[in-house]
Protein backbone atom coordinates (compact mmCIF):
# COMPACT_ATOMS: atom_id res chain seq x y z
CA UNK A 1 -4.22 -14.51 -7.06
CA UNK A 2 -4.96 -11.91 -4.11
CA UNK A 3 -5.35 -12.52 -0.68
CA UNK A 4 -6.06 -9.83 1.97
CA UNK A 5 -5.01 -10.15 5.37
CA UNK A 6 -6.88 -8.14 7.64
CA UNK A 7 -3.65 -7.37 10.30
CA UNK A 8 -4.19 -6.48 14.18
CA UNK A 9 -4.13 -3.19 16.10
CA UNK A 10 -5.54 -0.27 13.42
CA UNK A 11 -7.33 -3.22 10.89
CA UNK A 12 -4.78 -2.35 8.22
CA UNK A 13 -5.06 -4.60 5.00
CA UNK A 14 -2.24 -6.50 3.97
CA UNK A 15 -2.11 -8.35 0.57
CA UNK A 16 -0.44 -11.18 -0.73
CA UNK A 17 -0.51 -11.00 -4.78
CA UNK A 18 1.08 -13.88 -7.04
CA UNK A 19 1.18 -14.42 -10.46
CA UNK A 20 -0.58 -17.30 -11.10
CA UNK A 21 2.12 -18.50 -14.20
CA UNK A 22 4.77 -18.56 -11.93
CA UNK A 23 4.20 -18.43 -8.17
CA UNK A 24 6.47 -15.39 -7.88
CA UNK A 25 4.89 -13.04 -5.70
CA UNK A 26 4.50 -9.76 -3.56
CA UNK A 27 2.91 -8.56 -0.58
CA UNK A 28 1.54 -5.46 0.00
CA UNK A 29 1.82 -3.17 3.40
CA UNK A 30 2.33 -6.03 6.17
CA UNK A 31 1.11 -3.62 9.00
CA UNK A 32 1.03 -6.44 11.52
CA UNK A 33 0.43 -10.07 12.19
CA UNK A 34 4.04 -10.97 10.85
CA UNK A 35 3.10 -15.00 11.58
CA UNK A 36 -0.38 -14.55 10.47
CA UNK A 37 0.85 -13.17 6.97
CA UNK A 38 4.37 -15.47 6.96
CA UNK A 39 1.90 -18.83 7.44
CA UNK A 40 -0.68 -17.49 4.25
CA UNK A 41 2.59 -17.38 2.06
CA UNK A 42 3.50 -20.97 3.21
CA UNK A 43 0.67 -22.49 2.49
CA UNK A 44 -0.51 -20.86 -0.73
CA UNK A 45 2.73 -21.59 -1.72
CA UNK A 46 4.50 -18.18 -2.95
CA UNK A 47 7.57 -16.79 -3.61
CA UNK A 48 7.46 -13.80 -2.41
CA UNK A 49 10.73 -11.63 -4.21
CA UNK A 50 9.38 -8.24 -2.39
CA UNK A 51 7.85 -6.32 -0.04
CA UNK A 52 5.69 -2.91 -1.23
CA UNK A 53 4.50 -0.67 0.98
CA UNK A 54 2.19 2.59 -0.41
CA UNK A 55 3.13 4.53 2.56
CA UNK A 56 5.54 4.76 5.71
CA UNK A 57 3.03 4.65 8.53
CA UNK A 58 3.61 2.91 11.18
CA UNK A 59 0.34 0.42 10.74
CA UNK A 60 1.46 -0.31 6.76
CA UNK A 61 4.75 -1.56 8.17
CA UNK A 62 5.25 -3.11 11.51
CA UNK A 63 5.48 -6.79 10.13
CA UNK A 64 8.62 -5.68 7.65
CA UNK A 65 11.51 -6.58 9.32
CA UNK A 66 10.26 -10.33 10.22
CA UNK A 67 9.21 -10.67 6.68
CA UNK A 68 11.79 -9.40 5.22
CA UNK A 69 14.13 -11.86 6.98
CA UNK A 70 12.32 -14.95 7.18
CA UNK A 71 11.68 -14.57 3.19
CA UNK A 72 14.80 -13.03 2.15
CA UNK A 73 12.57 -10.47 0.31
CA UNK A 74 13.62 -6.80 -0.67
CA UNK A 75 11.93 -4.08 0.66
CA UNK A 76 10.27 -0.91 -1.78
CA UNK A 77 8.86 2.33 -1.23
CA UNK A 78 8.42 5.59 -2.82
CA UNK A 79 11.89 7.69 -2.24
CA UNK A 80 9.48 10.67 -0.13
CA UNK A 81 8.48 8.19 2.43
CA UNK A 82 12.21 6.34 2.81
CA UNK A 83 12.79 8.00 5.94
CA UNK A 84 9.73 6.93 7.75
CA UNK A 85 10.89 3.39 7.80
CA UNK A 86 13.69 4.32 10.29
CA UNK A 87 12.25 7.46 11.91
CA UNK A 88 9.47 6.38 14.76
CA UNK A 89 8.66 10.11 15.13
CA UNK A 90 8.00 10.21 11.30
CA UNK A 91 5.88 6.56 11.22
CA UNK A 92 3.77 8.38 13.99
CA UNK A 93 4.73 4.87 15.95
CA UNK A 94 6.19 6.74 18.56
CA UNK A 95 3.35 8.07 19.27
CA UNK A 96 1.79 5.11 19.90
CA UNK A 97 4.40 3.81 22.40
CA UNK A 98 5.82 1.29 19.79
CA UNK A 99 8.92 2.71 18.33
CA UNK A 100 9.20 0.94 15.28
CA UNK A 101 12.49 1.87 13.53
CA UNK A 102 13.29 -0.40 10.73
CA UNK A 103 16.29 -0.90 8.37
CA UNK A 104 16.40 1.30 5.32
CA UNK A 105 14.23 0.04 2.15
CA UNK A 106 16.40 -2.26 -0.72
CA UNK A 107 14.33 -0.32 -3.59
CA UNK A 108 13.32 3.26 -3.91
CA UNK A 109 10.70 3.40 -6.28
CA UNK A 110 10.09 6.31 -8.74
CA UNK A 111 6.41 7.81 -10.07
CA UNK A 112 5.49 5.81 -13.35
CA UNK A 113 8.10 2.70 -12.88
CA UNK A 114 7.12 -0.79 -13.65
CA UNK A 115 7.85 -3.78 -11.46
CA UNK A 116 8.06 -7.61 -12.56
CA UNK A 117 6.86 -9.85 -10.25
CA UNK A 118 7.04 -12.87 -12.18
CA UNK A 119 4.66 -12.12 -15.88
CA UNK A 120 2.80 -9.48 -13.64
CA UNK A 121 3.76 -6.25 -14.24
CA UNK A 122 3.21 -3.48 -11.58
CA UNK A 123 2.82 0.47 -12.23
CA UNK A 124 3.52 2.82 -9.36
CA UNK A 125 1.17 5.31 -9.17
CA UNK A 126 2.43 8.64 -6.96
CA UNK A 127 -0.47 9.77 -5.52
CA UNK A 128 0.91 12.49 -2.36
CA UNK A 129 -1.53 13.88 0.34
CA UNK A 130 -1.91 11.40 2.62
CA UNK A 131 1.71 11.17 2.95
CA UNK A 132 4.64 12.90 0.50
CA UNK A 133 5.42 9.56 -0.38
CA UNK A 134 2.01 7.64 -1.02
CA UNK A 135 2.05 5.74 -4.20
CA UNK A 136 -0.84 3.44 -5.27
CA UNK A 137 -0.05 0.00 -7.12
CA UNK A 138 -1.58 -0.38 -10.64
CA UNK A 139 -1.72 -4.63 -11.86
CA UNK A 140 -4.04 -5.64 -14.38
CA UNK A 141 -6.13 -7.19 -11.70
CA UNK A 142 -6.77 -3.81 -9.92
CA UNK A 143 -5.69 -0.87 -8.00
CA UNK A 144 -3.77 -1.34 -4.54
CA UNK A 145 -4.98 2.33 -3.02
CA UNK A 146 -3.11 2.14 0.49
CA UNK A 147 -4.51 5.48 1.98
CA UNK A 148 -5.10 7.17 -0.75
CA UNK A 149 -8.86 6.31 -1.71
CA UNK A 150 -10.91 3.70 0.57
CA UNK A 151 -14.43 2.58 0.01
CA UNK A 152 -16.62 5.62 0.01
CA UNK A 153 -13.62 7.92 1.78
CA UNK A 154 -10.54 9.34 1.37
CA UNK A 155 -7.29 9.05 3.34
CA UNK A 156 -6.45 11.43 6.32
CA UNK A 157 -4.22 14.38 5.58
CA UNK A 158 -3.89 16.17 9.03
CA UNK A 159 -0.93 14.15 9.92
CA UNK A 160 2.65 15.25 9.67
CA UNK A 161 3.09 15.89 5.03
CA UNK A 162 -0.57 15.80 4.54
CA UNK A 163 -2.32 17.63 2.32
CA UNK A 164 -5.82 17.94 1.11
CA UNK A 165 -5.58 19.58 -2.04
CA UNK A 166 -2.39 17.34 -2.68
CA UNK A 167 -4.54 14.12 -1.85
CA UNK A 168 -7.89 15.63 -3.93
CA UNK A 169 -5.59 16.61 -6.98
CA UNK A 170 -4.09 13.34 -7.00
CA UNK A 171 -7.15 11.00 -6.63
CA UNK A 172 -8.77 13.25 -9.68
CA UNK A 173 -5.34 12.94 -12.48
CA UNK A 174 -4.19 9.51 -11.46
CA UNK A 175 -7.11 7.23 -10.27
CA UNK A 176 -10.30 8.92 -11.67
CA UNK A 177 -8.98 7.95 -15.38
CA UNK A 178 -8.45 4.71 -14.92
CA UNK A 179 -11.74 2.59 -16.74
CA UNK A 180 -14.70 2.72 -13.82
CA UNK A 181 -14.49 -1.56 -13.86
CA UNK A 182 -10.94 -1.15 -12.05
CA UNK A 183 -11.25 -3.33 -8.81
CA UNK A 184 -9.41 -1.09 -6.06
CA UNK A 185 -7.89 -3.07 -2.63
CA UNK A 186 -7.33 -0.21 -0.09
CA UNK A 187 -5.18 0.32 2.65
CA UNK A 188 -8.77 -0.35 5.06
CA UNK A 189 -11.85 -1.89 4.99
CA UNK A 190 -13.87 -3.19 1.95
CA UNK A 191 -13.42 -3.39 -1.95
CA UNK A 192 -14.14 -1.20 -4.07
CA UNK A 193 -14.55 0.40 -7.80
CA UNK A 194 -13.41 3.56 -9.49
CA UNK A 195 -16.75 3.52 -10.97
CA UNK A 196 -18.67 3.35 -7.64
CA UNK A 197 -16.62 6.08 -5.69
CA UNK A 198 -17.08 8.29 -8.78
CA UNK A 199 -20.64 8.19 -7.90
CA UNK A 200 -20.62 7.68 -4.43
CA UNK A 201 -17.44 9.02 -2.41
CA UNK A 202 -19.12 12.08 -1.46
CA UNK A 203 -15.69 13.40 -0.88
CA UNK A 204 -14.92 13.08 -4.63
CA UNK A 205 -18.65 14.23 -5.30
CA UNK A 206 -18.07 17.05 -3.08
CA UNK A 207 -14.81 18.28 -4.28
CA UNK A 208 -13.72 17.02 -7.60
């Protein structure tokens, strides 16, 4: 089961994904709304074992530490982004006025590795240019994309460790192979396919 949480402040998409067998269960980049997202576990009834976040910004991760403590979950993300999560210049939060500056991250997660969330496996897929750490989260039920690729866009790479080319090169060898049926959740706004942006994104037309 998926449910996506559309947080407060910059409309980032948190997810709540459970294996249906078991219950056990993970969310995805809880940007905001730490009640909002703690009362949708509650009532679908999850057990959430950890926390995955497919980037360090500041609007992927401002409902961490609450969750974190109220569900006793453990914390992941890629080893490039680890800093972020207790650097407000490096979140960009600072910049905002916020500050966030969060305890360091339980797992650091590694290009390729598998996580068991229950009988649901979980492939992390590094895909850098939006940031040096941005992974994207492969399940059998489809790809979580954070930043990387949105409905017909791509993320932004003209913050501090972004990189076009880096973000292009890793959209075309990690996410344009997988079959064009594979549902993708991104990090903002609507659904998607790999099929569709392969015909659509004009920045994959354009470039790739």
């Amino acid at each position: 089961m998926i449910k996506r949480i559309v947080t407060p402040g910059m409309g980032a998409n948190c997810y709540l994904v459970s294996c249906e067998k078991t219950n056990n269960a993970f969310i995805v980049d809880p940007g905001a709304g730490s009640k909002t997202i703690l009362n949708a576990v509650k009532e679908n009834r999850m057990d959430i074992s950890l926390i995955i976040l497919t980037h360090g910004h500041f609007d992927h991760i401002g409902a961490v530490e609450f969750l974190r403590k109220e569900l006793k979950a453990k914390v992941a993300i890629h080893k490039k982004d680890a800093e972020m999560l207790t650097n407000p210049e490096k979140n960009l939060s600072r910049f905002m006025g916020m500050d966030i500056s969060l305890s360091p991250a339980d797992i650091l997660l590694e290009d390729n590795e598998k996580v068991m969330i229950g009988e649901l496996e979980v492939q992390v897929l590094h895909t850098p240019g939006h940031t040096p750490g941005s992974i994207c989260l492969l399940t059998e039920q489809g790809l979580f994309s954070g930043d990387t690729l949105f409905a017909g866009s791509i993320g932004r790479t003209d913050f501090p460790g972004g990189s076009m080319s880096q973000l292009l090169q890793s959209i075309k060898e990690r996410l344009l192979v997988l079959n064009d049926d594979t549902q993708v959740f991104p990090g903002h706004e609507a659904m998607t396919t790999i099929g569709k942006e392969k015909r659509m994104n004009p920045f994959i037309i354009g470039a790739i």
